[in-house]
N, C-alpha and C. Protein backbone atom coordinates (compact mmCIF):
# COMPACT_ATOMS: atom_id res chain seq x y z
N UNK A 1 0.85 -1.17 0.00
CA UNK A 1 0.00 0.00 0.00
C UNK A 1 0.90 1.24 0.00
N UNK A 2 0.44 2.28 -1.15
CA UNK A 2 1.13 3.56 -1.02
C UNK A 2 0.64 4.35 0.02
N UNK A 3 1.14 5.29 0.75
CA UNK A 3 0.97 6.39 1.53
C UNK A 3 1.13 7.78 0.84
N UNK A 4 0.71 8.88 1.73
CA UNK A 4 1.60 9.86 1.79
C UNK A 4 1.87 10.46 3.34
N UNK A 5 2.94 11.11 3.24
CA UNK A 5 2.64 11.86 4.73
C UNK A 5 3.11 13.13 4.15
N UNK A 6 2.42 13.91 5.41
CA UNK A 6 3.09 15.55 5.30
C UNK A 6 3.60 15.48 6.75
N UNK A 7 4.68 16.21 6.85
CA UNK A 7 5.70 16.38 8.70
C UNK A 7 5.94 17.44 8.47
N UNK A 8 5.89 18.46 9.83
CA UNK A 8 6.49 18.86 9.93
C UNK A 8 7.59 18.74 10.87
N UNK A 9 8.36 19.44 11.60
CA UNK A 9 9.36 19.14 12.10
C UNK A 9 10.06 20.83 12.92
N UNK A 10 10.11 20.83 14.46
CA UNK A 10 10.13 22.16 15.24
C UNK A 10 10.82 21.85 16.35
N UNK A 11 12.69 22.03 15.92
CA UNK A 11 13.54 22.16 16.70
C UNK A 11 13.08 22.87 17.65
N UNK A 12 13.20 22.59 19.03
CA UNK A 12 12.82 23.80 19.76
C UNK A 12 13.53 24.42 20.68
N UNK A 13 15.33 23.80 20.61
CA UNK A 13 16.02 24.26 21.35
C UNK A 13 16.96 25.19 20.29
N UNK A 14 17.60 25.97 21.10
CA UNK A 14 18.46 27.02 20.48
C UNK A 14 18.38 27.80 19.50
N UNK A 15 18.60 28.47 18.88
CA UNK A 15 18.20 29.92 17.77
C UNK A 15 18.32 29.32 16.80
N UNK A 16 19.52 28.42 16.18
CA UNK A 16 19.31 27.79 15.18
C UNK A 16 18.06 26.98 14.78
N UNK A 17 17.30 26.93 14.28
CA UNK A 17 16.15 25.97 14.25
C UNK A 17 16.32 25.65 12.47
N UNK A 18 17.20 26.33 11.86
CA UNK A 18 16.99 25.69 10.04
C UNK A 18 17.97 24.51 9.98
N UNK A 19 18.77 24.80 10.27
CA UNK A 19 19.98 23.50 10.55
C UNK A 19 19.52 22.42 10.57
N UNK A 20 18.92 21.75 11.88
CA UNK A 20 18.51 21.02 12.09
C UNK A 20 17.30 19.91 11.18
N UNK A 21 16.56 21.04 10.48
CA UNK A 21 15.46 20.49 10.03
C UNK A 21 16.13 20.38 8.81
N UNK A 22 17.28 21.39 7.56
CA UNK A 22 17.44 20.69 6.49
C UNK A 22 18.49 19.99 6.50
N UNK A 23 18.76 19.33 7.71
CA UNK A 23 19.94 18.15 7.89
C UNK A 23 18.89 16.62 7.94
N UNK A 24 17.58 17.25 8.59
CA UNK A 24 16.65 15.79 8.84
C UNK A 24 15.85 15.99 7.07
N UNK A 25 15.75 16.84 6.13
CA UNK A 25 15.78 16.72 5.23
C UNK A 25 16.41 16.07 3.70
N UNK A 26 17.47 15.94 4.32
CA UNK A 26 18.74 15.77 3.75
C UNK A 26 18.84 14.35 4.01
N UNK A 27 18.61 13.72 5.10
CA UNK A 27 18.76 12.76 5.39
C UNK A 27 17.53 11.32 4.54
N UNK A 28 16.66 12.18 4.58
CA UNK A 28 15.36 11.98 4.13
C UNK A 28 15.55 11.22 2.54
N UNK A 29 16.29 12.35 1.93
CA UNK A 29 16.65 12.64 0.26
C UNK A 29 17.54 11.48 0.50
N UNK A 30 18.11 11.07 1.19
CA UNK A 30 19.17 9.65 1.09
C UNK A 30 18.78 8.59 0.59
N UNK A 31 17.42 8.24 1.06
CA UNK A 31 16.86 6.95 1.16
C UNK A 31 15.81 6.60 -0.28
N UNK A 32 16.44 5.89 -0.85
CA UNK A 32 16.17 5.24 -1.89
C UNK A 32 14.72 4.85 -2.22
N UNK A 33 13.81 4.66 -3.05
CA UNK A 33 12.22 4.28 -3.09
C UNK A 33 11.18 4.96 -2.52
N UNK A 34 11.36 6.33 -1.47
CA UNK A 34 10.71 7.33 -1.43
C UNK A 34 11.03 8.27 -2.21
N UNK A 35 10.05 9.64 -2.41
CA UNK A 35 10.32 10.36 -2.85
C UNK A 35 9.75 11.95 -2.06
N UNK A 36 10.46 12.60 -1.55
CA UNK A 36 10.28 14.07 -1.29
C UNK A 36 10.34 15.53 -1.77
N UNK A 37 9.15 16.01 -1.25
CA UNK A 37 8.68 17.33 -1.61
C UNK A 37 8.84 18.00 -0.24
N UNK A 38 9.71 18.87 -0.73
CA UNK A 38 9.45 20.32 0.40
C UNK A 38 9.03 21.56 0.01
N UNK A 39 8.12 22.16 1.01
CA UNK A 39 7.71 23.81 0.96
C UNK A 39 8.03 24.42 2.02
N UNK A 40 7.67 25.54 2.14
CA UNK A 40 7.71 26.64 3.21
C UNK A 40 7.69 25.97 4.50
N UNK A 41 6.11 25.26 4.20
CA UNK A 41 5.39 25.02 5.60
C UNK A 41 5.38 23.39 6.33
N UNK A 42 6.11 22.32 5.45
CA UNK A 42 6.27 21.09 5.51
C UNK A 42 6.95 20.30 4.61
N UNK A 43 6.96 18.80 5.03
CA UNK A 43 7.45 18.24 3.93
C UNK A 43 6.84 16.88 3.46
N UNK A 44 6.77 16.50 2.01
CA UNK A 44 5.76 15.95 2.11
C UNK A 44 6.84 14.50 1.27
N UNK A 45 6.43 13.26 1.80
CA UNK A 45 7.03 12.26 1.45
C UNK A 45 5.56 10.94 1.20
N UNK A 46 6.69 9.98 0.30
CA UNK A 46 5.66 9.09 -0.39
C UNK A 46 6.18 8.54 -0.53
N UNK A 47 5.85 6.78 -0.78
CA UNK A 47 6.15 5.81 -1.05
C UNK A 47 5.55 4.35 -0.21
N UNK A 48 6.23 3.64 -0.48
CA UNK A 48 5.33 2.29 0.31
C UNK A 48 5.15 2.22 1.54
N UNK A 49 4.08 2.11 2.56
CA UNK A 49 4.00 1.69 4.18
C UNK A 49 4.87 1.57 4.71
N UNK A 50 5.17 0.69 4.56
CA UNK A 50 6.15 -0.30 5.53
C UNK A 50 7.83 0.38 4.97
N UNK A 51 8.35 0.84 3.62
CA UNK A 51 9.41 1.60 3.92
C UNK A 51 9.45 3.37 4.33
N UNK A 52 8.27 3.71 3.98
CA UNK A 52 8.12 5.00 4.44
C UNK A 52 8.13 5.35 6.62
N UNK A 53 7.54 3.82 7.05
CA UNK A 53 7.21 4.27 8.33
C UNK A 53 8.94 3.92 8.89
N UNK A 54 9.65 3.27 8.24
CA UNK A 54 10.69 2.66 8.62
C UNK A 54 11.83 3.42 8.26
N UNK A 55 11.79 4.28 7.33
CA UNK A 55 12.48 5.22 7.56
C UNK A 55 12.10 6.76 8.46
N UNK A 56 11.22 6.48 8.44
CA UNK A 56 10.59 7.79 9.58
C UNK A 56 10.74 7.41 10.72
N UNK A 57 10.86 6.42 11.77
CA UNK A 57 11.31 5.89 12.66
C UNK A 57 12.69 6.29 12.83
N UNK A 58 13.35 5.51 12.01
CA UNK A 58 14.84 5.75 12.47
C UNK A 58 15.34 7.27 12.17
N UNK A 59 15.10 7.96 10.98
CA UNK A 59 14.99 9.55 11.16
C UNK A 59 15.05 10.39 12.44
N UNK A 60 13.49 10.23 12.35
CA UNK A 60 13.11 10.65 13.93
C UNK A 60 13.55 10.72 14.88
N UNK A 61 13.81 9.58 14.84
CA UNK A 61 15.03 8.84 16.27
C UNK A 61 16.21 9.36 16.06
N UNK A 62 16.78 9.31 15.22
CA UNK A 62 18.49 10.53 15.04
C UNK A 62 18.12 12.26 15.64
N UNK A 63 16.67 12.61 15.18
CA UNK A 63 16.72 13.90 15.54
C UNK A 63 15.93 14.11 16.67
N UNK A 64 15.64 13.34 17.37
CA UNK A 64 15.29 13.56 19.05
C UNK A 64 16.53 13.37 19.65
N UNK A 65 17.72 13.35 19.13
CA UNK A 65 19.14 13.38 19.92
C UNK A 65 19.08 14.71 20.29
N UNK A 66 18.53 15.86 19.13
CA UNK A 66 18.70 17.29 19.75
C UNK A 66 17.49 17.38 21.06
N UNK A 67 17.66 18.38 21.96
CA UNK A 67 16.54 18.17 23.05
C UNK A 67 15.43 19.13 22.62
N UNK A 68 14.15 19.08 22.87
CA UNK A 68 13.08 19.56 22.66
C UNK A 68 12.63 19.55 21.18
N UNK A 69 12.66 18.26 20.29
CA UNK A 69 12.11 18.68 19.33
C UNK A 69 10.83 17.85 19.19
N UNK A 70 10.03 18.71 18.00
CA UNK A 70 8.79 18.21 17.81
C UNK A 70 8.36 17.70 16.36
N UNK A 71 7.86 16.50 16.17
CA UNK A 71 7.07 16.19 15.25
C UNK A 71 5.93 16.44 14.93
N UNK A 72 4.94 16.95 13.44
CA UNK A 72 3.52 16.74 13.26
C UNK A 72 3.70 15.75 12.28
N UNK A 73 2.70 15.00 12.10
CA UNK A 73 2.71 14.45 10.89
C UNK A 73 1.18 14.08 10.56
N UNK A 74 0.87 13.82 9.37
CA UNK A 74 -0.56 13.57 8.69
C UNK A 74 -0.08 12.25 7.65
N UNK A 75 -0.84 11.38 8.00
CA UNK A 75 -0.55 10.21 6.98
C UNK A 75 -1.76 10.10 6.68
N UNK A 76 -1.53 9.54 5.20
CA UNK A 76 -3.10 9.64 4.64
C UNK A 76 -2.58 7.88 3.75
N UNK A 77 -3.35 6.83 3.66
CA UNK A 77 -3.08 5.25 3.49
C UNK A 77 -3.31 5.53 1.44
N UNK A 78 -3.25 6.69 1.27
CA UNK A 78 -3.07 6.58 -0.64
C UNK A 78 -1.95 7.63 -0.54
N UNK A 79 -1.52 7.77 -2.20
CA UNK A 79 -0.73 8.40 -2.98
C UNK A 79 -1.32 9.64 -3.32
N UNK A 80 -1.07 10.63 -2.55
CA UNK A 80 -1.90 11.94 -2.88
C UNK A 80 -1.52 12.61 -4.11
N UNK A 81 -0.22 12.01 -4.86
CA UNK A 81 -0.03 13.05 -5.65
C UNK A 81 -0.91 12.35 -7.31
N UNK A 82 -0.78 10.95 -7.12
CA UNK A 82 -1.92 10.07 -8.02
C UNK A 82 -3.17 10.93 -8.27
N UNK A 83 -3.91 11.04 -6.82
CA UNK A 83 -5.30 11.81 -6.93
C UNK A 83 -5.15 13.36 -7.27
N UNK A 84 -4.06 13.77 -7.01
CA UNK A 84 -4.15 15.43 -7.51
C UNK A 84 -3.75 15.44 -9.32
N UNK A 85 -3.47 14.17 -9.74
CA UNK A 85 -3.92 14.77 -10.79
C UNK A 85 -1.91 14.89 -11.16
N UNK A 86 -0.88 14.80 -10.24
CA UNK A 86 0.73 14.55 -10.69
C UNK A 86 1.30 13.92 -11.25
């Protein structure tokens, strides 16, 4: 089953707060068989269940090493960019 998710992502310690997030971006762009979109306000990734949640796990988990950060995320169980028509 395809997914999509949208995350955001809200360092919440220290002044730097871009660093952080286009390093967990970056990290993101590594991984092979997803594919990512970023904007202003989030980022939006796609690809299969089971490798999308599995790399969002271990992600995640690298960037709760910094202290106070926060995840949103919206998963939706289709391929949103299929239905928009991409």
């Amino acid at each position: 089953m395809n997914i999509s998710v949208e995350i955001s992502y809200y360092p919440l310690h220290g002044d730097d707060f871009i660093e952080p997030i286009k390093t967990f971006i970056d990290r993101l762009n590594m991984h092979p068989g997803i594919i990512v979109q970023t904007n202003g306000m989030s980022t939006q990734i796609f690809g299969e269940y089971d490798l999308v949640m599995r790399i969002l796990t271990d992600e995640i988990k690298v960037s709760f090493e910094n202290p106070y950060s926060v995840f949103v995320m919206k998963v939706v169980n289709a391929d949103l960019r299929v239905h928009a028509g991409k």
